[in-house]
N, C-alpha and C. Protein backbone atom coordinates (compact mmCIF):
# COMPACT_ATOMS: atom_id res chain seq x y z
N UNK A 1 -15.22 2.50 -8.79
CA UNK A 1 -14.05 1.68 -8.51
C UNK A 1 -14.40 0.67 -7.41
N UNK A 2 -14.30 -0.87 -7.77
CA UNK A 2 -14.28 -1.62 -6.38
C UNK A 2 -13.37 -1.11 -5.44
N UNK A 3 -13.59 -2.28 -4.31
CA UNK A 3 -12.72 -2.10 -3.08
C UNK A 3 -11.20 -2.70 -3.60
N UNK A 4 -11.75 -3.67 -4.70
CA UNK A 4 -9.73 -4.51 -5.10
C UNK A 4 -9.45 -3.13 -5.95
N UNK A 5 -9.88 -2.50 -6.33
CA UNK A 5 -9.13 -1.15 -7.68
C UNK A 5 -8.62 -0.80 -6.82
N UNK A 6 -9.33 -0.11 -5.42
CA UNK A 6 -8.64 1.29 -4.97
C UNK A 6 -7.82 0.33 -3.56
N UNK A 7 -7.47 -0.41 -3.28
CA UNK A 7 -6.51 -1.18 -3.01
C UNK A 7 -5.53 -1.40 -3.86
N UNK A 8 -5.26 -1.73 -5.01
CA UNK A 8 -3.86 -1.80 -5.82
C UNK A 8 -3.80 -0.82 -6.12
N UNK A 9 -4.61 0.51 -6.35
CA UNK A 9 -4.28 1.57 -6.84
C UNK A 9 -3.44 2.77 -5.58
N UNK A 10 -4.21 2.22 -4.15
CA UNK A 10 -3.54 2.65 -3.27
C UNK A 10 -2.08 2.37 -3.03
N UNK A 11 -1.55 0.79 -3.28
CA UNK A 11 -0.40 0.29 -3.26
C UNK A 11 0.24 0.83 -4.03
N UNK A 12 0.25 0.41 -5.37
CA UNK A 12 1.01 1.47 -6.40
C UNK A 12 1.85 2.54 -6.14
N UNK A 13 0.20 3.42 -6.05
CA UNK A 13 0.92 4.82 -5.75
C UNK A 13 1.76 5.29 -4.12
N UNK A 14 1.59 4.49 -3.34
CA UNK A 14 2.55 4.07 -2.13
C UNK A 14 3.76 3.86 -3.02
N UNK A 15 3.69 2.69 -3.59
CA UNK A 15 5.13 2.24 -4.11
C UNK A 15 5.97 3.45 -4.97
N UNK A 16 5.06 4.00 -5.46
CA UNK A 16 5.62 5.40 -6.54
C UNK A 16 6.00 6.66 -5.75
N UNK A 17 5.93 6.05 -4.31
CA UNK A 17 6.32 7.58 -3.91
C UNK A 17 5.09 8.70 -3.34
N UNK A 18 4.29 8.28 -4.19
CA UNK A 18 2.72 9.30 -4.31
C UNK A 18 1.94 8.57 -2.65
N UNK A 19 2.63 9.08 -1.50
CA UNK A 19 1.90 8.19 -0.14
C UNK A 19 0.55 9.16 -0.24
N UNK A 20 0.50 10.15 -0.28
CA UNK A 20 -0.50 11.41 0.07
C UNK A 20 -1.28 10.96 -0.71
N UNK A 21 -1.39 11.00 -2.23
CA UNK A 21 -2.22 10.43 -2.81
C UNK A 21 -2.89 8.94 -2.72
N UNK A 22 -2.19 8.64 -2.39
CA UNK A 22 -2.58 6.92 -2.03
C UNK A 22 -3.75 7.10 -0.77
N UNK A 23 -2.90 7.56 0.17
CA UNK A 23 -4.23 7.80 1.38
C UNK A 23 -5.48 8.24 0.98
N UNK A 24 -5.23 9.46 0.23
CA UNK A 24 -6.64 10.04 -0.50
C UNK A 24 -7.76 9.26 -0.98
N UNK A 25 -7.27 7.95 -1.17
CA UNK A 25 -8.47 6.67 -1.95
C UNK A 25 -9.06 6.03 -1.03
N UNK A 26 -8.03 6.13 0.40
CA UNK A 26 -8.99 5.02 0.78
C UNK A 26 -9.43 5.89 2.27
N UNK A 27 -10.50 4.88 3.20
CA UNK A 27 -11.05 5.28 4.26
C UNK A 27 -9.76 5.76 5.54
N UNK A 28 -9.87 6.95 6.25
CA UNK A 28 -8.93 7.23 6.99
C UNK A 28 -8.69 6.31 8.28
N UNK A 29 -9.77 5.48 8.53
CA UNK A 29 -9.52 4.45 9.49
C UNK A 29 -9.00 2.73 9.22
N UNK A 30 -8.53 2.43 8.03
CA UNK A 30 -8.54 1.60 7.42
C UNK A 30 -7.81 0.79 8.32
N UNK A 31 -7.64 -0.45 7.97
CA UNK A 31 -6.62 -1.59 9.23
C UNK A 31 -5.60 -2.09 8.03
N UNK A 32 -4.50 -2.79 8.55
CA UNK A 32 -3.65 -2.97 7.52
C UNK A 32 -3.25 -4.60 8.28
N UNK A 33 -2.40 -5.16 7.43
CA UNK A 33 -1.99 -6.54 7.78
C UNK A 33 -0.28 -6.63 8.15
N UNK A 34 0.47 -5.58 7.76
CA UNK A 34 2.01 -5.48 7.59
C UNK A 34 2.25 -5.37 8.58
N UNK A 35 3.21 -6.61 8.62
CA UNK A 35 3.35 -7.14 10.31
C UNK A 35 4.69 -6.16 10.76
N UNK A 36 5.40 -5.43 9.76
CA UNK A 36 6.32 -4.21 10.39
C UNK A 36 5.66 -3.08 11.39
N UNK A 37 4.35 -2.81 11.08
CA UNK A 37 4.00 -1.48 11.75
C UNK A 37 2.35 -1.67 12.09
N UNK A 38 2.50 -1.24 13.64
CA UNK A 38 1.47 -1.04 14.42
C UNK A 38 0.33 -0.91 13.30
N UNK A 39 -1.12 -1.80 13.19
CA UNK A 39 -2.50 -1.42 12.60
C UNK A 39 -3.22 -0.69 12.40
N UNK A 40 -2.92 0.11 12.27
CA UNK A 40 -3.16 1.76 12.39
C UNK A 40 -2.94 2.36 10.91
N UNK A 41 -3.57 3.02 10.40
CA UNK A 41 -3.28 3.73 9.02
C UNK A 41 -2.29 4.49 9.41
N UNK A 42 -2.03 5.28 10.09
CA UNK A 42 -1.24 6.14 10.18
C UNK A 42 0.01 5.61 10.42
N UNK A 43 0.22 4.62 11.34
CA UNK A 43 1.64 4.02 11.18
C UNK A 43 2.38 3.38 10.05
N UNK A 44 1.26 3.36 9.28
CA UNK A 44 2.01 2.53 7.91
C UNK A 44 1.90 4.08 7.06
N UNK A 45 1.36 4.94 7.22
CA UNK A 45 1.56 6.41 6.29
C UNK A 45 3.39 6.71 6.79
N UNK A 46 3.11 6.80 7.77
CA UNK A 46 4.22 7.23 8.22
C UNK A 46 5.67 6.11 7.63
N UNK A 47 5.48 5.24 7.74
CA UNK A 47 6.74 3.91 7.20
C UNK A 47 6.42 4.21 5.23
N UNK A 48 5.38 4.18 4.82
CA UNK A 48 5.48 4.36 3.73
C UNK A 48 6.56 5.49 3.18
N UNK A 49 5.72 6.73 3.39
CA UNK A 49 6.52 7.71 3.19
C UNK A 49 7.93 7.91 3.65
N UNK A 50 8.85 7.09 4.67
CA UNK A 50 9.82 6.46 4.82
C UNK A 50 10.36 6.18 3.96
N UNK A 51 9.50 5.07 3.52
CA UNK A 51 10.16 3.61 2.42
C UNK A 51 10.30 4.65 1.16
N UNK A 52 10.05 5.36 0.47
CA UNK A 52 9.40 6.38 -0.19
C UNK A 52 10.99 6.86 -0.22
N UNK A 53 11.18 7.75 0.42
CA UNK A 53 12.28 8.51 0.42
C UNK A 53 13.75 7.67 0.54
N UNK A 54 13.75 6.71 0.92
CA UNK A 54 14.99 5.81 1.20
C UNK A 54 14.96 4.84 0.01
N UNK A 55 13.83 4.49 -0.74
CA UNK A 55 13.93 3.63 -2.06
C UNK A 55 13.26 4.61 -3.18
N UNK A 56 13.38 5.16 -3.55
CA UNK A 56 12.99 6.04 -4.59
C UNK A 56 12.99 4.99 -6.21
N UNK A 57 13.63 4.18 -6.34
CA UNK A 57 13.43 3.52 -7.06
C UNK A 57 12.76 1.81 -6.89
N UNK A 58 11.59 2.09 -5.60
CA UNK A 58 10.67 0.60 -5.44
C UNK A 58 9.40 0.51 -6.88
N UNK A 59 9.67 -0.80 -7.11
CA UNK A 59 8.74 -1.34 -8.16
C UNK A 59 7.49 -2.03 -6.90
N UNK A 60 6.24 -2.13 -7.78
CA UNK A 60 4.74 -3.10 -7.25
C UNK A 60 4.28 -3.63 -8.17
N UNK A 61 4.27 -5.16 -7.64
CA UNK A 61 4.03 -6.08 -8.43
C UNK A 61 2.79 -6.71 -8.12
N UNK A 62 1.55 -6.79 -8.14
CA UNK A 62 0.63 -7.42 -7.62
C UNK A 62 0.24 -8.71 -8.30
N UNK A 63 0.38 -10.05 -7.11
CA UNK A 63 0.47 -11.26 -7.35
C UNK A 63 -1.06 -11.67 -7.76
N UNK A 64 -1.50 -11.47 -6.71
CA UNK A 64 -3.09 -11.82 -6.05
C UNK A 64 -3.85 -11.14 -5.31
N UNK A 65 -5.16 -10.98 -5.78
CA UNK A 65 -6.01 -9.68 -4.88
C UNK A 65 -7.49 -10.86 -4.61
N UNK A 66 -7.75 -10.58 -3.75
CA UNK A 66 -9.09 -10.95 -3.18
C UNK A 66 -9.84 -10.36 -2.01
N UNK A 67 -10.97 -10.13 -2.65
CA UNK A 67 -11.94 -9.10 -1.82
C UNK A 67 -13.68 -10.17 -1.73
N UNK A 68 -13.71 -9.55 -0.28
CA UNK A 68 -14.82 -10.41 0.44
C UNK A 68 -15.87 -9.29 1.14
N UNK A 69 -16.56 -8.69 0.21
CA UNK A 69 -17.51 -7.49 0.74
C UNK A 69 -16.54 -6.15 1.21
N UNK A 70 -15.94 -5.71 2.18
CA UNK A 70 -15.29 -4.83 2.69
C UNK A 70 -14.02 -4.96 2.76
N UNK A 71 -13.63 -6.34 2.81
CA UNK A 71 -12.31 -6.95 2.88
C UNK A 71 -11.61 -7.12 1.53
N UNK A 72 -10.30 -6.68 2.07
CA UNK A 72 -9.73 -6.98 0.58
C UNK A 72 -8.42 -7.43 0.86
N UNK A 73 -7.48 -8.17 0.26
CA UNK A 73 -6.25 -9.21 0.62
C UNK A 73 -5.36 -8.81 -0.82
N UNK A 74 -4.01 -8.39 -0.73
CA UNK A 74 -3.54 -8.18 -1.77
C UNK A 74 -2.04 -8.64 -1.52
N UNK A 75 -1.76 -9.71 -2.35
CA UNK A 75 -0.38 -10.23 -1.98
C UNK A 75 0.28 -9.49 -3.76
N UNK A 76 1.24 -9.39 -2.86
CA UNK A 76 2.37 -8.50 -3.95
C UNK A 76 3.52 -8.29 -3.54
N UNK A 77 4.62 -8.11 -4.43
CA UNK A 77 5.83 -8.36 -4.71
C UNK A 77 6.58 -6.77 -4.59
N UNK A 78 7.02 -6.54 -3.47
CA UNK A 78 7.87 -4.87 -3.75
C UNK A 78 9.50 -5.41 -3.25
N UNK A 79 9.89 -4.50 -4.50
CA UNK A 79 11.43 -4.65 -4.75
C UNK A 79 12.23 -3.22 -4.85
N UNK A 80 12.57 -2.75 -3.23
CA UNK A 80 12.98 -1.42 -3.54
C UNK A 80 14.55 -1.37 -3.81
N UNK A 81 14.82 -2.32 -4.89
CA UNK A 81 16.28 -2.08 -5.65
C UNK A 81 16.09 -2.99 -6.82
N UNK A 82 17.02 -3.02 -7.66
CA UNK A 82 17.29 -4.12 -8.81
C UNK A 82 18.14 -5.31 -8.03
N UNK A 83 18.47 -4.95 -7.50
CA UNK A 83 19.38 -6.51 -6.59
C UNK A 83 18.73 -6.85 -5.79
């Protein structure tokens, strides 16, 4: 699996609820860009699994992925309602 697979595949399964599994793919020190929560993997585990339980019905839409050796950039679309 590249680094862009297990990046959307990590998102996804974030978006599905599946946070535990999602972590499982990738490196436990990873850095994140989501300007809601401290850079830290763990602060966004923690908001995920949040978002998780309070939207049980969020969709992931992935717009655009680009990866630069280690780096990877994934713009995408989450909609945790129909409205």
């Amino acid at each position: 699996m590249s680094n862009k697979d297990i990046a959307i595949s990590f998102l996804q399964d974030a978006a599905a609820g599946k946070v535990d599994a999602a972590y499982s793919k990738v490196a436990p020190n990873f850095r994140h860009h989501n300007p809601h929560f401290p850079g830290d993997a763990d602060s966004l585990k923690a908001g995920m699994a949040q978002a998780a339980a309070m939207f049980p019905n969020t969709t992931h839409e992935v717009q655009h992925v680009f990866e630069d050796g280690d780096l990877v950039a994934v713009h995408s679309r989450v909609q945790h309602a129909p409205n």
